[in-house]
Protein backbone atom coordinates (compact mmCIF):
# COMPACT_ATOMS: atom_id res chain seq x y z
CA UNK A 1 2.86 24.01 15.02
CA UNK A 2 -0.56 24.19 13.25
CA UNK A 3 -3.06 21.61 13.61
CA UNK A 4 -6.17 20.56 11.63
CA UNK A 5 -7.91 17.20 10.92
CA UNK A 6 -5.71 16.92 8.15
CA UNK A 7 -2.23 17.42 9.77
CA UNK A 8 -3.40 15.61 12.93
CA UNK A 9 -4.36 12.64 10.26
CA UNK A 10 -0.87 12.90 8.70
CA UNK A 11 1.05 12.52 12.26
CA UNK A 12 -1.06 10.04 13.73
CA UNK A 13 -1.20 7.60 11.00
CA UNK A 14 0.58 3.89 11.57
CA UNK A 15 1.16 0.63 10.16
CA UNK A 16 -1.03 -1.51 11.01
CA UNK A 17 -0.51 -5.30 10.65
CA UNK A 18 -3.23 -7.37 12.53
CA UNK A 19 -6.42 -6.57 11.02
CA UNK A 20 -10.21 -7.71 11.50
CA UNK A 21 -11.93 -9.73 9.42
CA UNK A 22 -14.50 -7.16 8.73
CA UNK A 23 -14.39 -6.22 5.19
CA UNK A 24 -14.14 -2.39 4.28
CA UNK A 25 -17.72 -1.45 3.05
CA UNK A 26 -18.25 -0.35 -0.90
CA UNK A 27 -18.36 3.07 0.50
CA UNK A 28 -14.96 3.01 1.96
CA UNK A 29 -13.69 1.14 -1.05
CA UNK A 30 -14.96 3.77 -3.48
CA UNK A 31 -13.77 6.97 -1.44
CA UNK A 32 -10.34 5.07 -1.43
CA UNK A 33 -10.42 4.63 -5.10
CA UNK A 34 -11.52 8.01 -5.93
CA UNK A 35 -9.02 9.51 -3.27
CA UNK A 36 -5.91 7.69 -5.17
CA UNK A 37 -7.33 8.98 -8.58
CA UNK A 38 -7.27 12.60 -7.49
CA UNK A 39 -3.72 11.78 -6.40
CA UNK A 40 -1.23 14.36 -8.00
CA UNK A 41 0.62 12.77 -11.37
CA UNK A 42 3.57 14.37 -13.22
CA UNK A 43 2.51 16.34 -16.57
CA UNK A 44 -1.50 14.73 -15.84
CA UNK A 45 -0.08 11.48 -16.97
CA UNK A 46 -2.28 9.64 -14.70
CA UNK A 47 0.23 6.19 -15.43
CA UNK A 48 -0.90 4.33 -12.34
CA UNK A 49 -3.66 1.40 -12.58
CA UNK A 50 -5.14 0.16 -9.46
CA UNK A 51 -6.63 -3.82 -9.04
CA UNK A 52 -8.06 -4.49 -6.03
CA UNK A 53 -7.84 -8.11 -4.26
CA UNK A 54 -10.68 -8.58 -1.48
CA UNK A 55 -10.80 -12.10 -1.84
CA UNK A 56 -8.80 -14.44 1.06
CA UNK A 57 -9.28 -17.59 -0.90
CA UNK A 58 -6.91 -15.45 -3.90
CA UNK A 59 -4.99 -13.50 -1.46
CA UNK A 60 -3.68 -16.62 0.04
CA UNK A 61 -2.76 -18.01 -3.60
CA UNK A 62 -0.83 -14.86 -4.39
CA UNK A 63 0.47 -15.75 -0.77
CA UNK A 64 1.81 -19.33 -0.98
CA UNK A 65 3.29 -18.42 -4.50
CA UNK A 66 5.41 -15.59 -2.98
CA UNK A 67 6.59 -17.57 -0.58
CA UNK A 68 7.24 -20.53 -2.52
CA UNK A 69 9.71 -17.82 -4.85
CA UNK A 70 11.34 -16.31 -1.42
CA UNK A 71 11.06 -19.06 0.91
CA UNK A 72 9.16 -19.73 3.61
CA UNK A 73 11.40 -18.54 6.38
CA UNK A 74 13.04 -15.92 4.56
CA UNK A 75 12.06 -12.28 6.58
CA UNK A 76 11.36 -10.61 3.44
CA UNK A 77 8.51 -8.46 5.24
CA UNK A 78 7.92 -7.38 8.62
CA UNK A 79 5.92 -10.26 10.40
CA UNK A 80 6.80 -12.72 7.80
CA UNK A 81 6.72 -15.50 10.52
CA UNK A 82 3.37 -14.60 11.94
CA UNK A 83 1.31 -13.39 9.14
CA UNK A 84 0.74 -13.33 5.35
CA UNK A 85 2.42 -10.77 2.61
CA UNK A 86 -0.96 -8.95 3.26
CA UNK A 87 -1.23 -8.72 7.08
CA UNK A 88 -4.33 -10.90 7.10
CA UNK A 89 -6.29 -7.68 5.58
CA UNK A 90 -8.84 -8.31 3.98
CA UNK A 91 -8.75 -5.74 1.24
CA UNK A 92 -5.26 -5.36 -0.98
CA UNK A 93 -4.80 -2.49 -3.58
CA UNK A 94 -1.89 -3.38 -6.12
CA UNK A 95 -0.96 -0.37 -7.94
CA UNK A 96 0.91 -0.52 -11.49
CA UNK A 97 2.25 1.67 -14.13
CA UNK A 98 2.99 1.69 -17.71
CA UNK A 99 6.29 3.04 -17.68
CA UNK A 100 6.70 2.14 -13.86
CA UNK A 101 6.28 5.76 -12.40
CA UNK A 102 7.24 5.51 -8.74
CA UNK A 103 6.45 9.05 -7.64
CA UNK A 104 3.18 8.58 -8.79
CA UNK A 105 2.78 5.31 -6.93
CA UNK A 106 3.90 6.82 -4.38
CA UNK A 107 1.77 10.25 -4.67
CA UNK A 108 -1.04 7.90 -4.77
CA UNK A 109 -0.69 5.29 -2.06
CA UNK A 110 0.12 8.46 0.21
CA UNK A 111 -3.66 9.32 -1.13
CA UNK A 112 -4.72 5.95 -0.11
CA UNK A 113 -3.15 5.98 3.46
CA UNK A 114 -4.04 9.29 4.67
CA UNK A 115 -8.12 8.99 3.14
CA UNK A 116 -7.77 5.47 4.79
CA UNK A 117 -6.79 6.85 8.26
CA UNK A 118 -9.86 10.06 7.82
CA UNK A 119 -12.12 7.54 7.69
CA UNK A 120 -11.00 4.84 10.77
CA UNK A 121 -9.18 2.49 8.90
CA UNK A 122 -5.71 1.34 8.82
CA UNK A 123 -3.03 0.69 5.90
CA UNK A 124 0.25 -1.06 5.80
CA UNK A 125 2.08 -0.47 2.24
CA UNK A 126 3.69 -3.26 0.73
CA UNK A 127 6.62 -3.60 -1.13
CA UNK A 128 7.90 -6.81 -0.81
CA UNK A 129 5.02 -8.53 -3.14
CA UNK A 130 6.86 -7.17 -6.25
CA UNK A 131 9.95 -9.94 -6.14
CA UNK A 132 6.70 -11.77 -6.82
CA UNK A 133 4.69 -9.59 -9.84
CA UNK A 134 8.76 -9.54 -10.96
CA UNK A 135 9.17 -12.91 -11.76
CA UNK A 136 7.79 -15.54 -14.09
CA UNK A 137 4.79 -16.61 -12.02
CA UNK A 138 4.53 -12.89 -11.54
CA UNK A 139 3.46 -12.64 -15.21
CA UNK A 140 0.70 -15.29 -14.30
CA UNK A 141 -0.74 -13.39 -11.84
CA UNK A 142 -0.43 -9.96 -13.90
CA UNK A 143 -2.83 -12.01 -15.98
CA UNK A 144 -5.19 -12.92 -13.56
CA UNK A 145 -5.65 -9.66 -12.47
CA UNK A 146 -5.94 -8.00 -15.93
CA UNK A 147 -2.45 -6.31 -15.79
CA UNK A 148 -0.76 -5.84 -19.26
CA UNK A 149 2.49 -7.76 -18.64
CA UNK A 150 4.47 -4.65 -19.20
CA UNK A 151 3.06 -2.48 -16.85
CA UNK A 152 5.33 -2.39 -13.49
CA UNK A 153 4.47 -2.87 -10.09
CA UNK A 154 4.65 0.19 -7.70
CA UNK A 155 3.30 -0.75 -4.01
CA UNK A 156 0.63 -2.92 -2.82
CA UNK A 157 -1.56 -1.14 0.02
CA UNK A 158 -3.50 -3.24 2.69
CA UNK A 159 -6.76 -2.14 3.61
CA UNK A 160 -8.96 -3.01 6.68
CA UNK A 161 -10.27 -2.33 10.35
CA UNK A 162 -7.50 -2.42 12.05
CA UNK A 163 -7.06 -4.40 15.55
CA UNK A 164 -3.65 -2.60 16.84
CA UNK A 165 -2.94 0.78 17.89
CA UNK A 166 0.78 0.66 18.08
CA UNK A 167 3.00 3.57 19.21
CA UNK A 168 4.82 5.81 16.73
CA UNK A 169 8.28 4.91 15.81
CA UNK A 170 11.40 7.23 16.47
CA UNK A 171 11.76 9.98 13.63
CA UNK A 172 15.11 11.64 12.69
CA UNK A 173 14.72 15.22 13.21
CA UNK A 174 18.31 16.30 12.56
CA UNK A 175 18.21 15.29 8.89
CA UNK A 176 15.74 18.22 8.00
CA UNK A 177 17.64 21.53 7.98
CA UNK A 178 16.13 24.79 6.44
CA UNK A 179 19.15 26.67 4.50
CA UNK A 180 18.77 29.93 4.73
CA UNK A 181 20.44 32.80 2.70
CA UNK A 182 21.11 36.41 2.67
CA UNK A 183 18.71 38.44 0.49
């Protein structure tokens, strides 16, 4: 197998979900941005919006009203008993789309993670936040962040210094097959 910076980034790259409270610097914050807008889009649409949170005091309100909609002790994330939606990081990118295009979400938070894990920092992508930006007080806090109300959530992508280094998980390597034919 080849290696390079780039493929060594790919395969060494985990979720991370106990953080620092260092903030990531303007520097970091920008690359991130900039790395997500060069992020491939279907036909150029470029449909995705990005609003980043990197305030505590508002992550923790986006917090308390998530878990007030999917209870409290309801595992609707990994560490749900132990830590916040947001994995205590103190940096949140909440992507959107008009149109909700997943593959560019997902084009782009891959963006995110990998530019992320270049330049020391760790990621865990987020899902479970959109039962939230789905329902009524959802709409509220599309508002507060300056999202059109019809614009979709994609993924949500903590940001920080990590304070794990946790092994890789198991990977499936008989569900990739090559098919060959004769020429």
């Amino acid at each position: 197998m080849i290696h390079n910076e780039t493929i060594d980034n790919i395969l060494t790259r985990r979720t991370i979900r106990e953080y620092t409270s260092e903030q990531i610097s303007a520097e970091e914050l920008e690359t991130l941005l900039t790395c997500a807008m060069w992020a491939p889009s279907g036909r150029n649409s470029q449909p995705c919006h990005v609003r980043v949170v990197q305030s505590k005091v508002l992550l923790d309100e986006i917090n308390v009203d998530f878990k007030n909609l999917v209870g409290w002790d309801t595992p609707a994330y990994t560490n749900w008993d132990k830590n916040p939606f947001y994995q205590n990081a103190p940096t949140v990118m909440f992507l959107f789309a008009e149109g909700g295009s997943f593959m560019d979400g997902g084009l782009m938070t891959e963006n995110i993670t990998l530019a992320a894990k270049s330049m020391g920092l760790g990621t865990c992508i987020i899902g479970s936040i959109g039962t939230l930006f789905d329902s009524a007080q959802g709409k509220v806090w599309k508002e507060r962040l300056g999202v059109p109300g019809d614009w979709q959530f994609l993924i949500a992508v903590a940001v920080g210094h990590g304070n794990e280094d946790p092994a890789p998980k198991p990977r499936k390597p008989e569900q990739f097959q090559v098919v060959k034919t004769e020429d």
